[in-house]
C-alpha atoms as a PDB file:
ATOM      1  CA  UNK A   1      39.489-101.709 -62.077  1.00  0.00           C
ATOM      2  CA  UNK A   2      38.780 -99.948 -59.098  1.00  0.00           C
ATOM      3  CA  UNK A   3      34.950 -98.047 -59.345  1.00  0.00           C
ATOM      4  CA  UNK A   4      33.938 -94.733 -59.721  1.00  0.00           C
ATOM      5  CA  UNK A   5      35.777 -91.859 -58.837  1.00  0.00           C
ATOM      6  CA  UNK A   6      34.762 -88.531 -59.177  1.00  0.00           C
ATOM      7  CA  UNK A   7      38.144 -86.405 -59.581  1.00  0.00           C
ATOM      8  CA  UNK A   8      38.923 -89.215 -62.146  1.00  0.00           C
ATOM      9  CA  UNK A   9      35.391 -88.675 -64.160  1.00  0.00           C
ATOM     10  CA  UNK A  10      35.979 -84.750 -63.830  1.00  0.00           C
ATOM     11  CA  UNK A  11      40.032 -85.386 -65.351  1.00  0.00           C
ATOM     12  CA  UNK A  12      38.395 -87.238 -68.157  1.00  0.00           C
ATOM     13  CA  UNK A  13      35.373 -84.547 -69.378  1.00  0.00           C
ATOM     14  CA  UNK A  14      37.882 -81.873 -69.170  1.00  0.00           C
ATOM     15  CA  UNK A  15      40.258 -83.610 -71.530  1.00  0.00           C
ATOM     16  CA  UNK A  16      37.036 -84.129 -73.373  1.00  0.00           C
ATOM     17  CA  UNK A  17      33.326 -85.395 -73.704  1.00  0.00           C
ATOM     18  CA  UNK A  18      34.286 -88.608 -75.002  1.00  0.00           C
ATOM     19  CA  UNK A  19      37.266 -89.289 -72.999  1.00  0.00           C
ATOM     20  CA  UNK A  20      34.670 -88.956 -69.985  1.00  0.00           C
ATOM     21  CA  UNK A  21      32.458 -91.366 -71.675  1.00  0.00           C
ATOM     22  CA  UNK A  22      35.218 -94.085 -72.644  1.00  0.00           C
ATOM     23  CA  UNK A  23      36.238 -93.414 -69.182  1.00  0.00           C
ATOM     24  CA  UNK A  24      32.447 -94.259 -67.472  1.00  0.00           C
ATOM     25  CA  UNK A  25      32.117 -97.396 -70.065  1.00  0.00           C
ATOM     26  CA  UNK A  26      33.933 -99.947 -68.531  1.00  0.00           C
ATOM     27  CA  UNK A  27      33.073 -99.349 -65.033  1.00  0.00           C
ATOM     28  CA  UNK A  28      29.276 -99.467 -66.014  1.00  0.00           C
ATOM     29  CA  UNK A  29      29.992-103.047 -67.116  1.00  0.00           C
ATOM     30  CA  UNK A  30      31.254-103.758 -64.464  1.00  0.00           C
ATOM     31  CA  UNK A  31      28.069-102.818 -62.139  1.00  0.00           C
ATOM     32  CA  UNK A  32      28.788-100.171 -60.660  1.00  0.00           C
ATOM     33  CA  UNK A  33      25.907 -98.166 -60.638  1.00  0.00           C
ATOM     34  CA  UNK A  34      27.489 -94.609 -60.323  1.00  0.00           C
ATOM     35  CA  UNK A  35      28.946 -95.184 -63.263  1.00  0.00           C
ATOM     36  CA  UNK A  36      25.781 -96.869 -65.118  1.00  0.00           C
ATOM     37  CA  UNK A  37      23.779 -93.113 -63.732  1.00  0.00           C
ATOM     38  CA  UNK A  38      26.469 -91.221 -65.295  1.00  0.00           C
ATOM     39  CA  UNK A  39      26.677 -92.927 -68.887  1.00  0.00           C
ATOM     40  CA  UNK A  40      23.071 -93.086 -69.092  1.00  0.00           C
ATOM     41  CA  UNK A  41      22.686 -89.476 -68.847  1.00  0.00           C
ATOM     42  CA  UNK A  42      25.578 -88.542 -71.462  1.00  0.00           C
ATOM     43  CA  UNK A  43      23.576 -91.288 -73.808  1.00  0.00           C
ATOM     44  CA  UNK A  44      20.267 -89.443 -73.221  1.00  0.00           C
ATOM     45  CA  UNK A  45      21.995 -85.824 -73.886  1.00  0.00           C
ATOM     46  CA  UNK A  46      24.180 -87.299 -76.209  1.00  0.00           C
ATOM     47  CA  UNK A  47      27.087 -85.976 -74.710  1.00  0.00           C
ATOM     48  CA  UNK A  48      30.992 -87.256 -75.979  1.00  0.00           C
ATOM     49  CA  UNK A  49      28.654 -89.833 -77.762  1.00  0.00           C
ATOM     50  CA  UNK A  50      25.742 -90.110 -80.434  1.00  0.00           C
ATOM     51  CA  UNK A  51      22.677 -89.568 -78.463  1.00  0.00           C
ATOM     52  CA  UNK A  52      20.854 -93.002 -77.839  1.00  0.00           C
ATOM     53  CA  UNK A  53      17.899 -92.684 -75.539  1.00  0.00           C
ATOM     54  CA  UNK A  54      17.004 -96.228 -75.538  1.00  0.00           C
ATOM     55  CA  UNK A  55      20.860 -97.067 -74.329  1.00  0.00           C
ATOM     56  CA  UNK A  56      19.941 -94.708 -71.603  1.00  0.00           C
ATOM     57  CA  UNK A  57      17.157 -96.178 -70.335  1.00  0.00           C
ATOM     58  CA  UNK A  58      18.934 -99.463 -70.657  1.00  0.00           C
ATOM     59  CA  UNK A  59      21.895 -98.058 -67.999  1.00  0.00           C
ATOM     60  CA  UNK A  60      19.459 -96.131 -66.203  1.00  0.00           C
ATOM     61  CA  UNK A  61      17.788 -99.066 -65.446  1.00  0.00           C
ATOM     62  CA  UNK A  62      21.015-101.354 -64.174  1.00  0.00           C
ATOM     63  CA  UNK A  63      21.643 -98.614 -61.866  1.00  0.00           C
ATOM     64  CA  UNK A  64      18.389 -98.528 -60.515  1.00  0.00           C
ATOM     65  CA  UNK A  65      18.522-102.040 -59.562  1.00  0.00           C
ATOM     66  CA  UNK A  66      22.333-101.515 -58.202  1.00  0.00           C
ATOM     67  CA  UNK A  67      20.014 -98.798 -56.245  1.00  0.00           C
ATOM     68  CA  UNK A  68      20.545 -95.815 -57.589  1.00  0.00           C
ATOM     69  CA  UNK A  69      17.869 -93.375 -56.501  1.00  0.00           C
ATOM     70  CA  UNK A  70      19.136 -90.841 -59.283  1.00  0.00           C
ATOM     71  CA  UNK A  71      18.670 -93.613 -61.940  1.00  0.00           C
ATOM     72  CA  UNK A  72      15.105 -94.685 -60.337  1.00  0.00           C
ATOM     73  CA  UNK A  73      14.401 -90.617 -60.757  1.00  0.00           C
ATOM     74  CA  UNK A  74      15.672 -90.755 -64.585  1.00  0.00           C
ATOM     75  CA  UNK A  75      13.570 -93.657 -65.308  1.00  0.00           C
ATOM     76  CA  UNK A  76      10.234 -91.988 -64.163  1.00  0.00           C
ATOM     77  CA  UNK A  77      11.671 -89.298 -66.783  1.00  0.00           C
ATOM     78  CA  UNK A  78      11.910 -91.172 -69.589  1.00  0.00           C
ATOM     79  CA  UNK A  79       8.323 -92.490 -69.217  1.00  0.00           C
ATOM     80  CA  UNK A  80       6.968 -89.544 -68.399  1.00  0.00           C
ATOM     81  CA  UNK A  81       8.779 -87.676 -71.966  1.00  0.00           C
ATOM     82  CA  UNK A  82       9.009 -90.913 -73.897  1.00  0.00           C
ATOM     83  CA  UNK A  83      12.763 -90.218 -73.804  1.00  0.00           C
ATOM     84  CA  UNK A  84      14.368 -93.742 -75.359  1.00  0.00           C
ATOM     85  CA  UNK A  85      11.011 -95.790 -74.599  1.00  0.00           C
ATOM     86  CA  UNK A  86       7.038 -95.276 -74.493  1.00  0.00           C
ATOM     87  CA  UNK A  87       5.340 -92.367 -72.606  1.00  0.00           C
ATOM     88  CA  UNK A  88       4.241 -94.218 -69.464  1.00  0.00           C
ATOM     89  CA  UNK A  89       2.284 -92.045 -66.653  1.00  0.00           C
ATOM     90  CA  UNK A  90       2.104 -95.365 -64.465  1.00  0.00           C
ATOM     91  CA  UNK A  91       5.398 -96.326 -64.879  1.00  0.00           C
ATOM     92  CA  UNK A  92       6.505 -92.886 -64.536  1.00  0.00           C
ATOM     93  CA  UNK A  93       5.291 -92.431 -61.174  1.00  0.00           C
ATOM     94  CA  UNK A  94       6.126 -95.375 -59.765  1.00  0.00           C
ATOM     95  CA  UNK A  95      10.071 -94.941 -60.405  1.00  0.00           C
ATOM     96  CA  UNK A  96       9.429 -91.268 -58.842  1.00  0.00           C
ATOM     97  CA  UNK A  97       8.037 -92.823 -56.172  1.00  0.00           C
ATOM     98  CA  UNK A  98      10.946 -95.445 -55.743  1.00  0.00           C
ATOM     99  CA  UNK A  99      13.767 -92.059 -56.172  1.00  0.00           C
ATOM    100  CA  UNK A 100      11.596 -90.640 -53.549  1.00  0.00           C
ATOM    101  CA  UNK A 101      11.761 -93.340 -51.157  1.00  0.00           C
ATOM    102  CA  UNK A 102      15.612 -93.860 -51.656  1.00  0.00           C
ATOM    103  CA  UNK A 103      16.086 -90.664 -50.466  1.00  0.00           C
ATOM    104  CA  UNK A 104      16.597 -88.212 -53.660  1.00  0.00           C
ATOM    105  CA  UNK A 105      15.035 -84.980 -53.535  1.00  0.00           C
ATOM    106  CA  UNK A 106      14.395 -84.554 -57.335  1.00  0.00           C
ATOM    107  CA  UNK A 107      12.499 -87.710 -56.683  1.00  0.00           C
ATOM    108  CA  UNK A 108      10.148 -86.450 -53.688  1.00  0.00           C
ATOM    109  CA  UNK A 109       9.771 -83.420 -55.978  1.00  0.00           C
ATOM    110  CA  UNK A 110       8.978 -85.231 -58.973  1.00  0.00           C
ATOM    111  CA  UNK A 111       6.591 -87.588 -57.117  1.00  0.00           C
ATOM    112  CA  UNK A 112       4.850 -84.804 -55.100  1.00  0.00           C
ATOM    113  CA  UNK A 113       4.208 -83.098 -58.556  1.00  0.00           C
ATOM    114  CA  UNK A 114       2.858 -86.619 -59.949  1.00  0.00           C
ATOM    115  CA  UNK A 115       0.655 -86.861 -56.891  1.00  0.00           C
ATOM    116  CA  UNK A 116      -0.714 -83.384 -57.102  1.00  0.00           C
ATOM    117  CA  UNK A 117      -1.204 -83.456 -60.897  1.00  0.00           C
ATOM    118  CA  UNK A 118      -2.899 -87.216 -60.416  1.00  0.00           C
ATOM    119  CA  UNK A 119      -0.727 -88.657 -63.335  1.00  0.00           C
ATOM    120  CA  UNK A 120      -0.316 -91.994 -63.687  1.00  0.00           C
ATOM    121  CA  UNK A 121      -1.851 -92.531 -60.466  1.00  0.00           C
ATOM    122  CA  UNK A 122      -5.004 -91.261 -58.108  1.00  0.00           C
ATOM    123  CA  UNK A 123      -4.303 -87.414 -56.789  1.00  0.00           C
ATOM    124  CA  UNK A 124      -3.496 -86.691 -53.370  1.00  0.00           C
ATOM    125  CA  UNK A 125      -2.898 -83.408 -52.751  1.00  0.00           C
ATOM    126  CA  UNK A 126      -2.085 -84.076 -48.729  1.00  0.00           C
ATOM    127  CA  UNK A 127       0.245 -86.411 -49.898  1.00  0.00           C
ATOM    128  CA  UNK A 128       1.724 -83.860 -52.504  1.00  0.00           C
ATOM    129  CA  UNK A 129       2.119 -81.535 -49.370  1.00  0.00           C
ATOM    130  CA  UNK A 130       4.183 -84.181 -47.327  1.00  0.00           C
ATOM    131  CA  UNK A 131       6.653 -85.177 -50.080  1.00  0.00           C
ATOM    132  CA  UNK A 132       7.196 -81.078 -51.014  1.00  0.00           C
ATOM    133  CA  UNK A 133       7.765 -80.829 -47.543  1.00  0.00           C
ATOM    134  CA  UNK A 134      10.322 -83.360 -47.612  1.00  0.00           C
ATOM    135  CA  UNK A 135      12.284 -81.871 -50.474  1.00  0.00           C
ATOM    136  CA  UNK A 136      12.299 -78.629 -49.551  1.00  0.00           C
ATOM    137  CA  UNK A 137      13.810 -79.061 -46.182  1.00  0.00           C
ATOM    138  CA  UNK A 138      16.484 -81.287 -48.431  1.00  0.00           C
ATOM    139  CA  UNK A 139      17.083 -77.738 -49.520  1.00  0.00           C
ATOM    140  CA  UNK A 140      15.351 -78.278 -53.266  1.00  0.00           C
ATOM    141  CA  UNK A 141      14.561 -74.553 -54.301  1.00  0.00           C
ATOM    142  CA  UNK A 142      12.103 -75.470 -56.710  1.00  0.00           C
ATOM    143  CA  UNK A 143      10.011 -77.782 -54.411  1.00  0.00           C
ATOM    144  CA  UNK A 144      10.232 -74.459 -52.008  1.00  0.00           C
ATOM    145  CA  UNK A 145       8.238 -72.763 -54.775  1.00  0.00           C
ATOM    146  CA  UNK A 146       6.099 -75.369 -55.108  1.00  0.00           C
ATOM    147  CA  UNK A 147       5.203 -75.175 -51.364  1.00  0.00           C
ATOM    148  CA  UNK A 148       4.980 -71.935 -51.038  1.00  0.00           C
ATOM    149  CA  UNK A 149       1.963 -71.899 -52.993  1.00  0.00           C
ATOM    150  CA  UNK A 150       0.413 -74.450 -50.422  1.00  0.00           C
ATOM    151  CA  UNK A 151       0.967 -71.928 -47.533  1.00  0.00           C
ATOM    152  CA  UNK A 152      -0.360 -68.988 -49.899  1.00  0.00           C
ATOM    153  CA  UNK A 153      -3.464 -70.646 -50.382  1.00  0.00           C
ATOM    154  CA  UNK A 154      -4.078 -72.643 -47.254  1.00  0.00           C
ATOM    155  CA  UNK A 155      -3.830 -76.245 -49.176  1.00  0.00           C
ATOM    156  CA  UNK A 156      -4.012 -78.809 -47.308  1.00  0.00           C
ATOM    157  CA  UNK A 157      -2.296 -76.615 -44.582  1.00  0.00           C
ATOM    158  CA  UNK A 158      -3.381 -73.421 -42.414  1.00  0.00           C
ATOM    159  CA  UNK A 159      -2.841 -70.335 -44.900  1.00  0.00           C
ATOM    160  CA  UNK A 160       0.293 -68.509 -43.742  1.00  0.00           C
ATOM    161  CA  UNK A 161       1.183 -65.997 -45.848  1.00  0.00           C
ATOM    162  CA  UNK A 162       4.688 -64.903 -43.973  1.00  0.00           C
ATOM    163  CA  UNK A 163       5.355 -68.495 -44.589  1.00  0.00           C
ATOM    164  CA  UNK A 164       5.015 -68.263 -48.495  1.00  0.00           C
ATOM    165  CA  UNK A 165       7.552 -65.498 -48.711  1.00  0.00           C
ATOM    166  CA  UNK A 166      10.195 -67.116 -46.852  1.00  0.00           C
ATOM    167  CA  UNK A 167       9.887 -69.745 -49.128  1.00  0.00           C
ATOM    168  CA  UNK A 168       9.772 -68.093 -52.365  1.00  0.00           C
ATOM    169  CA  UNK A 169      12.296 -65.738 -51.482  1.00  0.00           C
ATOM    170  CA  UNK A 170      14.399 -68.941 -50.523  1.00  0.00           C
ATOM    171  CA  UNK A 171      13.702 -70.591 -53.934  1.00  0.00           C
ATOM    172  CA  UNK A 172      14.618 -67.212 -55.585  1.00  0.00           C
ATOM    173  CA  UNK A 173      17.663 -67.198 -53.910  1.00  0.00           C
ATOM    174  CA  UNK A 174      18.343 -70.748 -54.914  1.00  0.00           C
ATOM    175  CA  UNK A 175      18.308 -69.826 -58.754  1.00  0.00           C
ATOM    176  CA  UNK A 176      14.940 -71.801 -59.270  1.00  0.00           C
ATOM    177  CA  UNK A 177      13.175 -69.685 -61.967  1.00  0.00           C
ATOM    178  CA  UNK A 178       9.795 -70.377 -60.941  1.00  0.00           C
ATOM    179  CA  UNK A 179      10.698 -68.888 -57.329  1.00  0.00           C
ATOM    180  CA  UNK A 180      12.665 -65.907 -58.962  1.00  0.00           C
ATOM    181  CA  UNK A 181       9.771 -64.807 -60.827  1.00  0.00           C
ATOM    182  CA  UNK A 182       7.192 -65.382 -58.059  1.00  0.00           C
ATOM    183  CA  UNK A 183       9.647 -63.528 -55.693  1.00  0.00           C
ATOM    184  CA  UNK A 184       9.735 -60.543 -57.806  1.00  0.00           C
ATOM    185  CA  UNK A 185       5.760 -60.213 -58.286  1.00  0.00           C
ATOM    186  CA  UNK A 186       5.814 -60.217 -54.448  1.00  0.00           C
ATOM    187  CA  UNK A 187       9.041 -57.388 -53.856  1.00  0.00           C
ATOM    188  CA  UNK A 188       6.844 -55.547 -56.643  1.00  0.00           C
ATOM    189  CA  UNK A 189       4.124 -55.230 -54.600  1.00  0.00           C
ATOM    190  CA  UNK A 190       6.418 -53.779 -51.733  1.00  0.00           C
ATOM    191  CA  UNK A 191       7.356 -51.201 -54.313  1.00  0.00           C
ATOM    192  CA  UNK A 192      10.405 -52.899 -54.388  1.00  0.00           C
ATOM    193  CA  UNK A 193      10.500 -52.375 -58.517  1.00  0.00           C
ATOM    194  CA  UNK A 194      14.471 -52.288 -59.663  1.00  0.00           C
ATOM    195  CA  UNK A 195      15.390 -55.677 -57.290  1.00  0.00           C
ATOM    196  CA  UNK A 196      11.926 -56.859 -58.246  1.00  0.00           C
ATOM    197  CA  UNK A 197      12.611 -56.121 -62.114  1.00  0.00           C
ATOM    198  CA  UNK A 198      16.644 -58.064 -61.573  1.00  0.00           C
ATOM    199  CA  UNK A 199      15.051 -61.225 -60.251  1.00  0.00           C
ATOM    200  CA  UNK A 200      12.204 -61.484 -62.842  1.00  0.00           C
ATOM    201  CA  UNK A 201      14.842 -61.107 -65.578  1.00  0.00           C
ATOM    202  CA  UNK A 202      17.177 -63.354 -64.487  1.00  0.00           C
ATOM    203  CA  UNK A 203      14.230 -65.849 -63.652  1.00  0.00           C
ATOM    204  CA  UNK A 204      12.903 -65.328 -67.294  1.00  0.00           C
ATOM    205  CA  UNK A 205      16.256 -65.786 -68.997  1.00  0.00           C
ATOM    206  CA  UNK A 206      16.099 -69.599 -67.844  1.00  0.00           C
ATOM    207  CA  UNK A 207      12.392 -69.928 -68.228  1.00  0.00           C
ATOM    208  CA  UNK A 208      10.881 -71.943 -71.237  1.00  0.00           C
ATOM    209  CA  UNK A 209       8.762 -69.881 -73.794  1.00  0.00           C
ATOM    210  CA  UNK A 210       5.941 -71.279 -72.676  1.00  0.00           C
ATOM    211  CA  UNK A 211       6.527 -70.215 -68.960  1.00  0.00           C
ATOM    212  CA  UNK A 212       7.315 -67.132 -70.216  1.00  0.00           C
ATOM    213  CA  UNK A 213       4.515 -66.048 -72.274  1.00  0.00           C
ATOM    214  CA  UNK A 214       2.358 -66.975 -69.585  1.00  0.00           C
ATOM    215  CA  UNK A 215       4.025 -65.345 -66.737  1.00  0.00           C
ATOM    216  CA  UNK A 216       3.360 -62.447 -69.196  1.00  0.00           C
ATOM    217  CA  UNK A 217      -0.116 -62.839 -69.028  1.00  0.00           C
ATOM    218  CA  UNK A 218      -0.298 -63.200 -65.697  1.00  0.00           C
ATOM    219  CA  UNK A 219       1.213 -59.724 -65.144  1.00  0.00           C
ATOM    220  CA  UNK A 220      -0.409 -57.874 -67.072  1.00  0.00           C
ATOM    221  CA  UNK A 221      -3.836 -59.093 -65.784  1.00  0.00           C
ATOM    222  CA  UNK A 222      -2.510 -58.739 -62.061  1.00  0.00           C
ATOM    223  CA  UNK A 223      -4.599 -56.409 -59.844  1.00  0.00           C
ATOM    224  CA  UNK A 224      -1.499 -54.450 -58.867  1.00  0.00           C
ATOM    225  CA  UNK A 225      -0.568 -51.924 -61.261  1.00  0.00           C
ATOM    226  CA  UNK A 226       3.257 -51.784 -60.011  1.00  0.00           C
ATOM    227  CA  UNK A 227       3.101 -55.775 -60.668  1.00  0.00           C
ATOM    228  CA  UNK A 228       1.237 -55.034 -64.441  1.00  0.00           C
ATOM    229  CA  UNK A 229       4.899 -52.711 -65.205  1.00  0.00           C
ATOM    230  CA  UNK A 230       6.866 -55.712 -64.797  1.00  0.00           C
ATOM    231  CA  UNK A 231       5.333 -57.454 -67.708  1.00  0.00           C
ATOM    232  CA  UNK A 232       7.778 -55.004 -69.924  1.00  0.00           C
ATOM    233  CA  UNK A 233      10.624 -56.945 -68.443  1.00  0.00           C
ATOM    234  CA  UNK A 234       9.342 -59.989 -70.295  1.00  0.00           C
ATOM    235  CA  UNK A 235      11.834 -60.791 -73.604  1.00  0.00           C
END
């Protein structure tokens, strides 16, 4: 059998879930580690199958030593949730770091948040700023959020605040919700209030509750008033 092919995969999931999976099973025993990636994630969402989180991790870790960086990234996921095995901070981080070294930007941007949190390992901030850096000029629009917030507040870098717009607005742009509703709190202060009020919406409507509630907050207790009226905008 010949290994993974994408336009095959894609004929497969649109016939169905399952056919996708049936289709991914075979090649994963073989080795190849595209394939191994692939199944593991439609174990862990339990997509065309029953969900099995501890099969996932199993495939997840085949691929990662057929060096997949997207598998090394998944693994630091499923010991950082306790997705299909124990929560493991140590563990966690040191597949991020591996996804991050292979090259993966959900990797660097999952290892720079490890580093700056200090999970699972001692926090480096500097570091954190290098491995942002390294994502977002990958193009990842949420690690441009991220590092916008070094350049607002001069971390570990010289403050530049024309800096931190270009890269929220960039990361708003990109569909990251974070970014979107960052972006809007700055176009509100410009007075900018009806694209301001779009972006925080459609930022929200992808947001979890808990990012949500507190973004409310966070308005309503901001300094500008035209920045307190977008708190109605919150669902």
């Amino acid at each position: 059998m010949s290994g993974y092919n994408a336009d095959a995969f894609a004929g497969a999931v649109g016939q169905s879930a399952a056919n996708g999976f049936a289709y991914l099973q075979p090649l994963a025993h073989e080795g190849d580690a595209a394939a191994q990636t692939i199944l593991g994630q439609m174990l862990l969402d339990g997509a065309g199958c029953d969900a099995q989180p501890g099969e996932a991790v199993y495939w997840f870790m085949q691929a990662a030593h057929h060096g997949s960086a997207m598998a090394m990234n998944m693994l630091g996921r499923c010991h950082e949730n306790g997705w299909g095995t124990k929560v493991d901070d140590e563990l966690a981080a040191v597949w991020f770091r591996k996804a991050a070294q292979g090259g993966l930007d959900w990797g660097m941007y999952n290892y720079a948040h490890t580093l700056e949190q200090g999970r699972g390992l001692r926090a480096d901030r500097a570091a954190a700023f290098a491995w942002f850096t390294r994502a977002a000029e990958l193009g990842h629009a949420r690690a441009k959020c991220f590092l916008a917030r070094y350049f607002e507040h001069g971390w570990e870098t010289a403050q530049d605040l024309a800096r931190a717009r270009e890269l929220y607005e960039a990361s708003a742009r990109a569909g990251d919700y974070r970014g979107e509703c960052a972006w809007a709190s700055l176009l509100a202060e410009d007075g900018r209030l009806d694209v301001a009020s779009a972006f925080l919406r459609r930022g929200l409507a992808k947001a979890p509750l808990a990012f949500v509630e507190a973004m409310r907050t966070r308005l309503q207790s901001h300094p500008d008033a035209r920045v307190q009226g977008l708190a109605s905008a919150c669902p």
